[in-house]
N, C-alpha and C. Protein backbone atom coordinates (compact mmCIF):
# COMPACT_ATOMS: atom_id res chain seq x y z
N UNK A 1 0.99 -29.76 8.13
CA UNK A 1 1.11 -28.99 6.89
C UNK A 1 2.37 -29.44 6.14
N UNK A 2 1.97 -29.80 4.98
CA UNK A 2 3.39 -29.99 4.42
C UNK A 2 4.19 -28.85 3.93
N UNK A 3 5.72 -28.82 3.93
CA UNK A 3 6.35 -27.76 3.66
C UNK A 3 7.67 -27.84 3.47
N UNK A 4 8.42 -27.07 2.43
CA UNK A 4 9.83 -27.35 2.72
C UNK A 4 10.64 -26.63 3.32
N UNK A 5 12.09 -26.69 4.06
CA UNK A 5 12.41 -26.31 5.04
C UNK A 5 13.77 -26.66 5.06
N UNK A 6 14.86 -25.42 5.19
CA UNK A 6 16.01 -25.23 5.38
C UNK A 6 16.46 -24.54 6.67
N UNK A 7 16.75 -25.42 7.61
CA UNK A 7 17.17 -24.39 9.05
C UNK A 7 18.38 -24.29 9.53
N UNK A 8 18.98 -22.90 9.47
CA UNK A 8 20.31 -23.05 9.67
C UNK A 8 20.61 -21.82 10.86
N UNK A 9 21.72 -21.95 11.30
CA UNK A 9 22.14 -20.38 12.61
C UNK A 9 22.62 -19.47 11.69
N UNK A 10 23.05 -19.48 10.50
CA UNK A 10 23.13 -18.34 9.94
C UNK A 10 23.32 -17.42 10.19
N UNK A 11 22.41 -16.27 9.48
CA UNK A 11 22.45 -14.60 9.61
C UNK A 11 21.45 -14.41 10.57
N UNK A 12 20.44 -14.84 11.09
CA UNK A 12 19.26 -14.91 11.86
C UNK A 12 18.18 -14.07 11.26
N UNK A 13 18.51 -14.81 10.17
CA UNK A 13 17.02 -14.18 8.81
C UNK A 13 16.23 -15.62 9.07
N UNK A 14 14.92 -15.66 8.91
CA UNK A 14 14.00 -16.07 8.78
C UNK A 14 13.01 -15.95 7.39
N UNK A 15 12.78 -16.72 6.72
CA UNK A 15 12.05 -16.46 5.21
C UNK A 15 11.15 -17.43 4.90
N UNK A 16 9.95 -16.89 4.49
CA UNK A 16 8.85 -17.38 4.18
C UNK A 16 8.85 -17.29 2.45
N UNK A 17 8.20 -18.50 2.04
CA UNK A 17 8.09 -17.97 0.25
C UNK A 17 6.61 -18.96 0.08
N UNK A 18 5.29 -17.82 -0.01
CA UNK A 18 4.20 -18.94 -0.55
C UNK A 18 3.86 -18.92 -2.38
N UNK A 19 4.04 -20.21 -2.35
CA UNK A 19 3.53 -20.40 -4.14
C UNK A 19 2.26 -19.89 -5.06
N UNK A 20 2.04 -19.89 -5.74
CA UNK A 20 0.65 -19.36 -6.66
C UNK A 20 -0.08 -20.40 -6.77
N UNK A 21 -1.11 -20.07 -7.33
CA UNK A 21 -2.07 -21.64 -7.37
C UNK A 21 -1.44 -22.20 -8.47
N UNK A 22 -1.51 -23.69 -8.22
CA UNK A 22 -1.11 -24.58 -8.94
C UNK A 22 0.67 -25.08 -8.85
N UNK A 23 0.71 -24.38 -7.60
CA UNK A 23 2.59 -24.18 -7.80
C UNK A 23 2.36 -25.15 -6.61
N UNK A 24 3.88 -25.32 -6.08
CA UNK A 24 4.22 -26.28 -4.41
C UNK A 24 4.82 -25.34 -3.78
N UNK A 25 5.71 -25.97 -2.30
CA UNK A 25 6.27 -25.66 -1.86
C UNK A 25 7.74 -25.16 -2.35
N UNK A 26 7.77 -25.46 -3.79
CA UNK A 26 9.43 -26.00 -4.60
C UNK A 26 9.36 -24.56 -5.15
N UNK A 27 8.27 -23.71 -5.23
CA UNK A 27 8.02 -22.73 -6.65
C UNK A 27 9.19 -21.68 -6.21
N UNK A 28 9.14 -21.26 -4.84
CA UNK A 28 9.93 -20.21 -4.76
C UNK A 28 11.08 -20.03 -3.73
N UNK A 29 11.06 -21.97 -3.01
CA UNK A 29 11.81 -22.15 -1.93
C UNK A 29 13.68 -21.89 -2.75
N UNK A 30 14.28 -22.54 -3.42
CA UNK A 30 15.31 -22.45 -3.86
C UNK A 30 15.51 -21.04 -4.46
N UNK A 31 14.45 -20.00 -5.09
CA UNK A 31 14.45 -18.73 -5.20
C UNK A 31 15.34 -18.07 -3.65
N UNK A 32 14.56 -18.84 -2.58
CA UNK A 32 14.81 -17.81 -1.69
C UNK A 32 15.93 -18.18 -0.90
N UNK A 33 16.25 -19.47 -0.72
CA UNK A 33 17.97 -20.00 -0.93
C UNK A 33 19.17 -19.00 -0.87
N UNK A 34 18.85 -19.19 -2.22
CA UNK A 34 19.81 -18.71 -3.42
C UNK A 34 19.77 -16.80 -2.50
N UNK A 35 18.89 -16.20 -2.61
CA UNK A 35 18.55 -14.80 -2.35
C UNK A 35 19.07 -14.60 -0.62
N UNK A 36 18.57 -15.41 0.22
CA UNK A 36 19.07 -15.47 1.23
C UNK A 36 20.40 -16.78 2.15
N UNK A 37 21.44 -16.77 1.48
CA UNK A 37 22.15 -17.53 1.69
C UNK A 37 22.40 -18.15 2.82
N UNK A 38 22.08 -17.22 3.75
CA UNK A 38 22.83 -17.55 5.52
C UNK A 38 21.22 -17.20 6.21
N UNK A 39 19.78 -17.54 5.79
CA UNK A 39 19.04 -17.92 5.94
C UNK A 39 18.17 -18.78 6.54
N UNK A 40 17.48 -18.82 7.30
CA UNK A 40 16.76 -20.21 7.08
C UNK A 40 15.44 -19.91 6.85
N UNK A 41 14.78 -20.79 5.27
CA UNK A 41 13.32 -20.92 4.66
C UNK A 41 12.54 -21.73 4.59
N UNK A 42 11.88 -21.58 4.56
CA UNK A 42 10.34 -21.97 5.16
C UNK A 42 9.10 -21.70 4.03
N UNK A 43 9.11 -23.08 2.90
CA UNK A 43 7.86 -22.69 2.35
C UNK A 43 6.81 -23.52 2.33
N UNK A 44 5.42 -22.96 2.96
CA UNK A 44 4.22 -24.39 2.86
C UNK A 44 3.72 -24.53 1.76
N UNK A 45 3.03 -25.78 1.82
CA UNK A 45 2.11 -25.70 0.43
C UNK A 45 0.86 -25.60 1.02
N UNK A 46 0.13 -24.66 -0.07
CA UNK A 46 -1.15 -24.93 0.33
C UNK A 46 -2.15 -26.06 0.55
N UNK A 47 -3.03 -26.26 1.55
CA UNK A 47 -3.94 -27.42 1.71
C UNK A 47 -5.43 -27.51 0.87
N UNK A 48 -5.55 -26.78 -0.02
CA UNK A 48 -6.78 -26.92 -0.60
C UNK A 48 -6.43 -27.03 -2.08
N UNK A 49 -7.47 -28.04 -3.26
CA UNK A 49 -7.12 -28.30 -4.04
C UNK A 49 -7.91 -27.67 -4.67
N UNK A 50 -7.91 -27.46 -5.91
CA UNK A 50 -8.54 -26.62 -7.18
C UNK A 50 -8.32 -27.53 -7.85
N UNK A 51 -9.03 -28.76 -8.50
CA UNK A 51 -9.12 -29.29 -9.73
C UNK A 51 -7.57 -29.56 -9.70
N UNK A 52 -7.01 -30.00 -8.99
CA UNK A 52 -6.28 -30.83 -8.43
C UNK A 52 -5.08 -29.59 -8.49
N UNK A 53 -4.87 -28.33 -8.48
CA UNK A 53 -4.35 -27.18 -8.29
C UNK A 53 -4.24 -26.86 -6.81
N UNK A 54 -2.88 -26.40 -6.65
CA UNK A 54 -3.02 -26.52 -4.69
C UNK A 54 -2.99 -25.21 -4.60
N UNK A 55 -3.93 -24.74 -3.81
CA UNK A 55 -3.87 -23.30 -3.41
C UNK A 55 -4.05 -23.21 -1.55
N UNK A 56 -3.99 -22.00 -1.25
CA UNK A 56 -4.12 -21.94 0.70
C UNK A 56 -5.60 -21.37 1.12
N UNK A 57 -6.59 -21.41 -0.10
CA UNK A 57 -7.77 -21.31 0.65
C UNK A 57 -8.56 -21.08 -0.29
N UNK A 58 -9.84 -21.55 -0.37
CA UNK A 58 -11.04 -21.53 -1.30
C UNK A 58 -11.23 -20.76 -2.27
N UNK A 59 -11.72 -20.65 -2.97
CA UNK A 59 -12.59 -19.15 -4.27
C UNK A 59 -13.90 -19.96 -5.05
N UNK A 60 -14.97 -19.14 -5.32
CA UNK A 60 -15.79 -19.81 -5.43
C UNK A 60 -15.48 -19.20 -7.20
N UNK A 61 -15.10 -18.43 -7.54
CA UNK A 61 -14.49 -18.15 -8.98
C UNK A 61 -13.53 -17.11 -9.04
N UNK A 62 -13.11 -16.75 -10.48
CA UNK A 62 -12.42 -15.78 -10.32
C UNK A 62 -12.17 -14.55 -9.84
N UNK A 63 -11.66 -14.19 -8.81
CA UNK A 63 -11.61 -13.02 -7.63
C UNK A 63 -12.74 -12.89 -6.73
N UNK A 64 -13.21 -14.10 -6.66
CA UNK A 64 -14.68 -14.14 -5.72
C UNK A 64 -13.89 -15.43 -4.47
N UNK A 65 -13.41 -14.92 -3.47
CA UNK A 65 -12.90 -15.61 -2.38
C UNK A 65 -14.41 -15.98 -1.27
N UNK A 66 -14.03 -17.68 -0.90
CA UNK A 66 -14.62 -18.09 0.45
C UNK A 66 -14.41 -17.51 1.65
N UNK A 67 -15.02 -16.18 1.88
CA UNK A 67 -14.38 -15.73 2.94
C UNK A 67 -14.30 -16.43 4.11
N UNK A 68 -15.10 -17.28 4.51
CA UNK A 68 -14.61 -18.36 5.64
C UNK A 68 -13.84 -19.18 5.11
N UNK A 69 -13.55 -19.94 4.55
CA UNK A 69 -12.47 -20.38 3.95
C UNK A 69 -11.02 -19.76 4.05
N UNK A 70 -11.13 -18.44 4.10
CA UNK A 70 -9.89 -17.79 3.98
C UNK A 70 -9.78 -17.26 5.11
N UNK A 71 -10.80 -16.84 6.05
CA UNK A 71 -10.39 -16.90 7.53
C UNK A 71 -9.52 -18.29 8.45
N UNK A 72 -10.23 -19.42 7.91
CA UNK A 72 -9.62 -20.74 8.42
C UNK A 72 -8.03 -21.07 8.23
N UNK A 73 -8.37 -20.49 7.02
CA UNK A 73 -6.68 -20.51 6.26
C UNK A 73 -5.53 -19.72 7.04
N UNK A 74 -5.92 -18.29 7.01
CA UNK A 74 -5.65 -17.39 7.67
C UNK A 74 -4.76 -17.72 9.46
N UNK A 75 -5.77 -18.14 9.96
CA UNK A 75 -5.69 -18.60 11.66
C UNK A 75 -4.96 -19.56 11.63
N UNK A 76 -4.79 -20.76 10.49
CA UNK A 76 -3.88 -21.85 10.41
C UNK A 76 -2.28 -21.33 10.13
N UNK A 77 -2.24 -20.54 8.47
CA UNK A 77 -1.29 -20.12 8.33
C UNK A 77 -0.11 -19.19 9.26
N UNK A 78 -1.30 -18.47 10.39
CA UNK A 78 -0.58 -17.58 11.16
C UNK A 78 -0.21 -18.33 12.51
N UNK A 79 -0.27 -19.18 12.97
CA UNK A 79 -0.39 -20.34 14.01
C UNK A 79 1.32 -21.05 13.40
N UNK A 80 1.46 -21.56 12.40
CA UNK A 80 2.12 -22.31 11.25
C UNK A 80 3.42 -21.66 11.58
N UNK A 81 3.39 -19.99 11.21
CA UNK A 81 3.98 -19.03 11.30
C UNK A 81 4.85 -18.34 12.75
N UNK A 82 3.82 -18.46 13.47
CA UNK A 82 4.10 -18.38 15.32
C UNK A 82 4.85 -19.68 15.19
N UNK A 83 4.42 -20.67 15.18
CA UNK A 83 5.35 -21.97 15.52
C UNK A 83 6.81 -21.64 15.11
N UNK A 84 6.74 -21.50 13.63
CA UNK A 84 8.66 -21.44 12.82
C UNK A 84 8.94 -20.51 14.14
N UNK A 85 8.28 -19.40 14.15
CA UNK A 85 9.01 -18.23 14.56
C UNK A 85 10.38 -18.52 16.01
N UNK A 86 9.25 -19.23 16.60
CA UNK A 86 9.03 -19.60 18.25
C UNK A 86 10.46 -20.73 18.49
N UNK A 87 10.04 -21.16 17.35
CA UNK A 87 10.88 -22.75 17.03
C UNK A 87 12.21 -22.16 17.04
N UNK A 88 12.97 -20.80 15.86
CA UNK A 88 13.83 -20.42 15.34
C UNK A 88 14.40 -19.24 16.22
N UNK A 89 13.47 -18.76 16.51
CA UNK A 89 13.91 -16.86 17.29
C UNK A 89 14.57 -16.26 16.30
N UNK A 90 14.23 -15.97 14.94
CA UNK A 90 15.12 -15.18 14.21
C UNK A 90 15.40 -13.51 14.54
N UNK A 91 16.41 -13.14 14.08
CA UNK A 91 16.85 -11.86 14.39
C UNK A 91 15.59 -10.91 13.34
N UNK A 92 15.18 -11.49 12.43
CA UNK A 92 14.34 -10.84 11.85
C UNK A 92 14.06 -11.67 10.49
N UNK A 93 12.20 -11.48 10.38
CA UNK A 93 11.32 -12.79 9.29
C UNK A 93 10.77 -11.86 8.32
N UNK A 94 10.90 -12.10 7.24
CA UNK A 94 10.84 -11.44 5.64
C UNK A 94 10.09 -12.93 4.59
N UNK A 95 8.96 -12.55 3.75
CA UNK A 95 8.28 -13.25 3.47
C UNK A 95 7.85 -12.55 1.91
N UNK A 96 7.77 -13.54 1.20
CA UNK A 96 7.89 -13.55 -0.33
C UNK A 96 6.16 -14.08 -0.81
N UNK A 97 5.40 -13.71 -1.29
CA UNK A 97 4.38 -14.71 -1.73
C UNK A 97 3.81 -14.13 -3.52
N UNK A 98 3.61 -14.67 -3.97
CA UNK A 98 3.06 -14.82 -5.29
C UNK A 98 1.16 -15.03 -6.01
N UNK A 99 0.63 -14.83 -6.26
CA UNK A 99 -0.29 -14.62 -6.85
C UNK A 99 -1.59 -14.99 -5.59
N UNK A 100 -1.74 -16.27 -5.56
CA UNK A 100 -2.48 -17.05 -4.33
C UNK A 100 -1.85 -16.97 -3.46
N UNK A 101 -0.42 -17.26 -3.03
CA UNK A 101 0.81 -16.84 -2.19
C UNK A 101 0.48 -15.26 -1.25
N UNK A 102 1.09 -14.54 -2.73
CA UNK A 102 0.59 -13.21 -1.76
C UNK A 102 -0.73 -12.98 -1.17
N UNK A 103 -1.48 -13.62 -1.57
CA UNK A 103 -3.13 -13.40 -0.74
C UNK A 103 -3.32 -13.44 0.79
N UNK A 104 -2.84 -14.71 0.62
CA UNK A 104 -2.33 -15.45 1.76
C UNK A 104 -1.53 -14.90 3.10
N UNK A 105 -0.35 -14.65 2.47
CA UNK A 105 0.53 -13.18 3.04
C UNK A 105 -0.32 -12.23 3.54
N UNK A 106 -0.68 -11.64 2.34
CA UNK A 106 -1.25 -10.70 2.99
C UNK A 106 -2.42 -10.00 3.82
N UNK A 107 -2.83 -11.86 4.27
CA UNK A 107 -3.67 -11.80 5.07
C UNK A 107 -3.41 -12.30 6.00
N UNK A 108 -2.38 -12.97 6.30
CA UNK A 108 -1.50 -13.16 7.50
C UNK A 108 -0.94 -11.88 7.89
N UNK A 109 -1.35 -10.99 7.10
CA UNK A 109 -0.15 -9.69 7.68
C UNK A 109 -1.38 -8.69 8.25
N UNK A 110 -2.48 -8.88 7.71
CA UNK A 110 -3.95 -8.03 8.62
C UNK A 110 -3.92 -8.69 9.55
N UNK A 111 -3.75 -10.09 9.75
CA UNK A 111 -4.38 -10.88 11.08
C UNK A 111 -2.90 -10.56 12.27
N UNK A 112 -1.77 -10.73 11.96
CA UNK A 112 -0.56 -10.76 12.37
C UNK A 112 0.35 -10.06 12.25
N UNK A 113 0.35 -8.63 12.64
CA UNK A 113 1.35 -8.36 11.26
C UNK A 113 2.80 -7.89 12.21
N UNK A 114 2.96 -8.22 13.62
CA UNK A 114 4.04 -8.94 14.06
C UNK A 114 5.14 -9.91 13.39
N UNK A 115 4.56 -10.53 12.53
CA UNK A 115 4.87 -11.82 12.67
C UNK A 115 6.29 -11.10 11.32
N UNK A 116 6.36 -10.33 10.15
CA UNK A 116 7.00 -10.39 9.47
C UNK A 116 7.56 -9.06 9.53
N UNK A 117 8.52 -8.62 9.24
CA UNK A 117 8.98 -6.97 9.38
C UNK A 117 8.90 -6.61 7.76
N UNK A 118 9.44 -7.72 6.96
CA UNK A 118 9.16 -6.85 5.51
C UNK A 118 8.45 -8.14 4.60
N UNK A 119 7.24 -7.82 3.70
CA UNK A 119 6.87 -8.63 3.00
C UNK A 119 6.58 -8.13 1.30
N UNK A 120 7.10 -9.29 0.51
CA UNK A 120 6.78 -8.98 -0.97
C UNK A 120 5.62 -9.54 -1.32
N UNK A 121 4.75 -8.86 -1.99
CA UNK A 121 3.69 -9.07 -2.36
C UNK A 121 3.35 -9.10 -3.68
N UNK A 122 3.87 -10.57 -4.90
CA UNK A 122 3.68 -10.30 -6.11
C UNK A 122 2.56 -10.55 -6.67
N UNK A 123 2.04 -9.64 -6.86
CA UNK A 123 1.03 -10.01 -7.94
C UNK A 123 -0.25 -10.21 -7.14
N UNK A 124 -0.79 -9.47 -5.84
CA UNK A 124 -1.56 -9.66 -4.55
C UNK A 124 -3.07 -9.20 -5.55
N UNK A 125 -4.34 -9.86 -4.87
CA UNK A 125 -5.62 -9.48 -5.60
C UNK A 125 -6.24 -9.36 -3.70
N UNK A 126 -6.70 -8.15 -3.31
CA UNK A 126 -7.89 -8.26 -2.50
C UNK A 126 -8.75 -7.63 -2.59
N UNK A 127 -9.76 -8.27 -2.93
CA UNK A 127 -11.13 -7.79 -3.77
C UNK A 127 -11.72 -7.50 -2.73
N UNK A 128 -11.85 -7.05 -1.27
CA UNK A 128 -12.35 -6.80 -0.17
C UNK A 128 -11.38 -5.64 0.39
N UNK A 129 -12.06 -4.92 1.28
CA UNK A 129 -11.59 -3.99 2.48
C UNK A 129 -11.10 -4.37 3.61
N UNK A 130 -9.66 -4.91 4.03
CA UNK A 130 -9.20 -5.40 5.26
C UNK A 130 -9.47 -4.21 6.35
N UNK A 131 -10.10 -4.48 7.26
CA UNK A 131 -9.90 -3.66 8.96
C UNK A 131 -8.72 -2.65 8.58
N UNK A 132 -8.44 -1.70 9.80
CA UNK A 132 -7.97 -1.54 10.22
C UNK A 132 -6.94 -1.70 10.76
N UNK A 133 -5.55 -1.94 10.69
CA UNK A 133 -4.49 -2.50 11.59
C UNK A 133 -2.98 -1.78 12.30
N UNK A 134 -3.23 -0.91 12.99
CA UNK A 134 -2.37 0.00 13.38
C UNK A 134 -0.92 -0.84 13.77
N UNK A 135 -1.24 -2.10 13.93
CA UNK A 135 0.11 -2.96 14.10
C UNK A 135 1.36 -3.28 12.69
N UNK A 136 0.49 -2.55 11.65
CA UNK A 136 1.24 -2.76 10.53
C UNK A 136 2.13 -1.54 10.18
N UNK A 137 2.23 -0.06 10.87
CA UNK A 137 3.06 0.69 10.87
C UNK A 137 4.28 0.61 11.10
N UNK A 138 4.83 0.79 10.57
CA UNK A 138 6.27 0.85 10.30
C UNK A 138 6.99 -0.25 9.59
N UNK A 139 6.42 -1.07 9.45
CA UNK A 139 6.55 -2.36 8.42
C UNK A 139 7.05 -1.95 6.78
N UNK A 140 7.85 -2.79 6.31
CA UNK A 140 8.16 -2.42 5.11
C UNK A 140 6.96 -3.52 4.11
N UNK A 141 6.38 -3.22 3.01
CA UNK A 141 5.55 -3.96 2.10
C UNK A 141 6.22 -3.56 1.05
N UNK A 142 6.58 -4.62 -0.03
CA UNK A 142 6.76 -3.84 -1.41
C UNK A 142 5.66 -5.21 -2.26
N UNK A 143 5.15 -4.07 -3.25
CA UNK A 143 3.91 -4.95 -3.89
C UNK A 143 4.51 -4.93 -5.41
N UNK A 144 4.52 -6.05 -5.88
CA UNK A 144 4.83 -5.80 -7.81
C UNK A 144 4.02 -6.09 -8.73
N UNK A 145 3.77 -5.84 -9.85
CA UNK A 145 2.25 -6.26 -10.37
C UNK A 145 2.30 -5.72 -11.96
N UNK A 146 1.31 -6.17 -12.94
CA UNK A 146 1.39 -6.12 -13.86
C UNK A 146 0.53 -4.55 -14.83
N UNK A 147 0.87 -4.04 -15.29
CA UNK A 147 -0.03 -2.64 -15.88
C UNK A 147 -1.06 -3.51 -16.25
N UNK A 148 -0.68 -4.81 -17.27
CA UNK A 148 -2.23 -5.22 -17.82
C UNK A 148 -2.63 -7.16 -17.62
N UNK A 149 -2.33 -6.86 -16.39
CA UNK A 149 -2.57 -8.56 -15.22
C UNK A 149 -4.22 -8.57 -15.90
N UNK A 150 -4.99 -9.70 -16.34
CA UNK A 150 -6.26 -9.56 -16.23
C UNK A 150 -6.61 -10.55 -14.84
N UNK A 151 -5.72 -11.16 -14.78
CA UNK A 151 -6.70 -11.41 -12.84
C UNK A 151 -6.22 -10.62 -11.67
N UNK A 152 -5.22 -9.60 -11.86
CA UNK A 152 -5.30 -8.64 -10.63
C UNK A 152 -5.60 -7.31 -10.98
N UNK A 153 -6.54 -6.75 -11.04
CA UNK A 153 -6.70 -5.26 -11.85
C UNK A 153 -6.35 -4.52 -11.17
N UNK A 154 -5.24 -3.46 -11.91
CA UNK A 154 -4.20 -2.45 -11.49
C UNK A 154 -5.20 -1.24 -10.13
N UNK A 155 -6.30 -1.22 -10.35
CA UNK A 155 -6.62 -0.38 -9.46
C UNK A 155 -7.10 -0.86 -7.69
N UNK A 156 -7.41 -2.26 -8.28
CA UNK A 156 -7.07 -3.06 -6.54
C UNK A 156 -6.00 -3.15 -5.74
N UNK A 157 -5.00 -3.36 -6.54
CA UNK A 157 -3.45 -3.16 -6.51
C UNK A 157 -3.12 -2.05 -6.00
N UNK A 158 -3.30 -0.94 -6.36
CA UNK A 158 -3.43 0.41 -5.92
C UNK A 158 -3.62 0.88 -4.66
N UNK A 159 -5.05 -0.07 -5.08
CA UNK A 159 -6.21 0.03 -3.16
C UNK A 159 -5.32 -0.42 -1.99
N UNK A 160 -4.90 -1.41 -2.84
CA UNK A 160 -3.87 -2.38 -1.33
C UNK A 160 -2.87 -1.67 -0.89
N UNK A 161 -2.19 -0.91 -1.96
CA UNK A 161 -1.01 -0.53 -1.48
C UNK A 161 -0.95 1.19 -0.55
N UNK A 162 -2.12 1.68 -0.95
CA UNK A 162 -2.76 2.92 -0.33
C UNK A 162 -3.34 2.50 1.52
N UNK A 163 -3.85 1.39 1.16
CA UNK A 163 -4.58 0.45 3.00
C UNK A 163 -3.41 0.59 3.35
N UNK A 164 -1.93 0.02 2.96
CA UNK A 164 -0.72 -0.24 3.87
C UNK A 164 -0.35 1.26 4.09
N UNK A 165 0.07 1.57 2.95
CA UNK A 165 0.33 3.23 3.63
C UNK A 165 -0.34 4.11 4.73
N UNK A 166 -2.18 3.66 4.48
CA UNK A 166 -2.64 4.43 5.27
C UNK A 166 -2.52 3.79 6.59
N UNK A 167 -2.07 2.36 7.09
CA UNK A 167 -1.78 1.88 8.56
C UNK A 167 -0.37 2.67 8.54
N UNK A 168 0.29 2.98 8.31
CA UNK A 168 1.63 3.36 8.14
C UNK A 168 3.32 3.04 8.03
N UNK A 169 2.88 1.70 7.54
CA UNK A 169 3.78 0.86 6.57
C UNK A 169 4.42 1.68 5.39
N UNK A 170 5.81 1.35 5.34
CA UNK A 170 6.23 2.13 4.19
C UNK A 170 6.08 0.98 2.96
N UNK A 171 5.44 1.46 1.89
CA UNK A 171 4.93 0.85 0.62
C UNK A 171 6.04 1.50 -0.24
N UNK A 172 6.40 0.22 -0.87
CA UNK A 172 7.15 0.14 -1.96
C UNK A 172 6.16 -0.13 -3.29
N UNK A 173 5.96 -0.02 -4.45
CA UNK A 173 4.81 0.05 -6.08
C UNK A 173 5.79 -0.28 -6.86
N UNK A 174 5.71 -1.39 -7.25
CA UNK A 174 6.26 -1.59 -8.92
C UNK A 174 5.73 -2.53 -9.27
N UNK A 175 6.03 -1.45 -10.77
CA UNK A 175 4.97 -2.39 -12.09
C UNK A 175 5.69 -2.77 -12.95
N UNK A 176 5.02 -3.55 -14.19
CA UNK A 176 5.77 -3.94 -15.44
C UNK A 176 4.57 -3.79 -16.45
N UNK A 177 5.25 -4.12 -17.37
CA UNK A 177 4.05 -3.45 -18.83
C UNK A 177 3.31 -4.54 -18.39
N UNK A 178 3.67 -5.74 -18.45
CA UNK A 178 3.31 -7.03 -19.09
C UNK A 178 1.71 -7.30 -17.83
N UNK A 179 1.66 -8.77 -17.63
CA UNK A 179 0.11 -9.08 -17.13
C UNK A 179 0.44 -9.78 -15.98
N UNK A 180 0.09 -11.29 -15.69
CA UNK A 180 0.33 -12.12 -14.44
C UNK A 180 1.82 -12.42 -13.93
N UNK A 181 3.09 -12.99 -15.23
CA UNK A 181 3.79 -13.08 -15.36
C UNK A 181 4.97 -12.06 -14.48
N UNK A 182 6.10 -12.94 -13.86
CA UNK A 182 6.99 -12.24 -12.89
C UNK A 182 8.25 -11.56 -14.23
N UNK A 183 7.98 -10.40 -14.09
CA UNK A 183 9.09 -9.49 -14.90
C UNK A 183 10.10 -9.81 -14.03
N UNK A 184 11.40 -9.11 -14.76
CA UNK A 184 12.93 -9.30 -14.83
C UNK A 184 12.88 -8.30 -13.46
N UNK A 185 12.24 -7.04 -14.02
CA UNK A 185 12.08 -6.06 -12.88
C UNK A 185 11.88 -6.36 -11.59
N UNK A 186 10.69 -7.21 -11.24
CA UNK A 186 10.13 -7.31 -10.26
C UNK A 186 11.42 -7.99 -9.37
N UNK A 187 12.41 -9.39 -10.20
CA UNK A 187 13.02 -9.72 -9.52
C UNK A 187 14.42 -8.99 -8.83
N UNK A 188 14.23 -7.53 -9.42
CA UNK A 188 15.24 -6.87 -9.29
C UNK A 188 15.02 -6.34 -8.26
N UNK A 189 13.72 -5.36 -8.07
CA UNK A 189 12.75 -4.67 -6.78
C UNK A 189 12.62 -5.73 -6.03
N UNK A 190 12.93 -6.93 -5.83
CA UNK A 190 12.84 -8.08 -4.52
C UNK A 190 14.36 -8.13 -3.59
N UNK A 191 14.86 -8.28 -5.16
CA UNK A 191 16.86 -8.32 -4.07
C UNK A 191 17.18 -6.87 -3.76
N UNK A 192 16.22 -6.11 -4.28
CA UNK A 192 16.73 -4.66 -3.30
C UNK A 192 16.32 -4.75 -2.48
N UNK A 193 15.07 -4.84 -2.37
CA UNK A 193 14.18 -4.63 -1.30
C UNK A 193 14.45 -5.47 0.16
N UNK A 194 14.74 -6.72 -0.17
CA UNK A 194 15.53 -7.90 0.97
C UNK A 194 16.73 -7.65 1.44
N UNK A 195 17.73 -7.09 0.08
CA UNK A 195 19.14 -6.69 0.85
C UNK A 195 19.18 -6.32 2.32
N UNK A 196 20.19 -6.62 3.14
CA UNK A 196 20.25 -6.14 4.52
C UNK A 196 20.81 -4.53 4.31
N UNK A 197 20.31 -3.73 5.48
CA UNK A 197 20.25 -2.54 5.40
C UNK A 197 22.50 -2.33 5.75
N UNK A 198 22.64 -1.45 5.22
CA UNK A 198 23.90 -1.09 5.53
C UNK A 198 24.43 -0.90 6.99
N UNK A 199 25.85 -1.54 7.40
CA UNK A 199 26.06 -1.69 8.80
C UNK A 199 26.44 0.12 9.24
């Protein structure tokens, strides 16, 4: 898998950042740098192309996902994920993803949800009903998203963030007026949300 990759002894943070379609590994790795200084990040690119657009797993159109496709993805990405982990032993792994990004995420986080203690979810679309996952309690999720996104509609958004609550994950909700586009806000609700908790 290709990916880029900063590994340091640091703070014993661990950070994941996946891109949107059409983005790389570059879209949000230096974002998370910068955000986590004493860090080490970890961003892949996705392996499937869209009309030469890189994304981490199929769609046969708009909000209509390959669900085998995205299972394959899924089992790879979380494998990908076990490896850094295994490789690093961080004191604790926090993960960033973006449009196709967050999908991704957050389906590494139904299949795994060990694997991350807090994940941002911008701009997440799951047009399906994930299982069940009692392993996702107590987990922090914060989801950000647009009032008038026309490819993530505010009430799926909703759905998702109600599934995490109801495993019993504490859900973080913020919105912005605007549509797909990452508000000023959202980046504000990310460095709170990541800050380390007070000693």
């Amino acid at each position: 898998m290709r990916y880029a990759a900063r590994h340091t002894e640091g703070d014993g943070t661990l950070a994941f950042t996946f891109h949107g379609t059409g983005g790389t590994e570059d879209q949000f790795h230096g974002f998370a740098e910068e955000m986590f200084p004493g860090a080490s990040v970890v961003s892949p690119r996705g392996d499937v192309s869209e009309h030469g657009a890189s994304r981490f797993f199929r769609r046969t159109g708009e909000g209509v996902y390959d669900m085998a496709d995205l299972a394959r993805a899924t089992a790879k990405m979380s494998r990908f994920v076990d490896d850094e982990i295994a490789r690093i032993a961080p004191a604790r792994t926090v993960a960033l993803g973006y449009s196709n990004g967050a999908n991704i995420l957050a389906s590494v986080s139904f299949d795994q949800p060990a694997h991350f203690d807090r994940i941002a979810l911008l701009h997440p679309l799951i047009p399906f009903d994930p299982a069940p996952q009692p392993g996702l309690a107590g987990r922090h999720v914060l989801i950000t998203a647009g009032e008038r996104d026309p490819i993530c509609p505010p009430d799926q958004t909703r759905a998702l963030a109600k599934y995490y609550a109801d495993q019993g994950a504490h859900v973080e909700l913020v919105w912005h007026s605007g549509g797909h586009e990452i508000a000023r806000n959202e980046i504000e609700a990310i460095a709170t949300f990541f800050a380390p908790a007070p000693v």
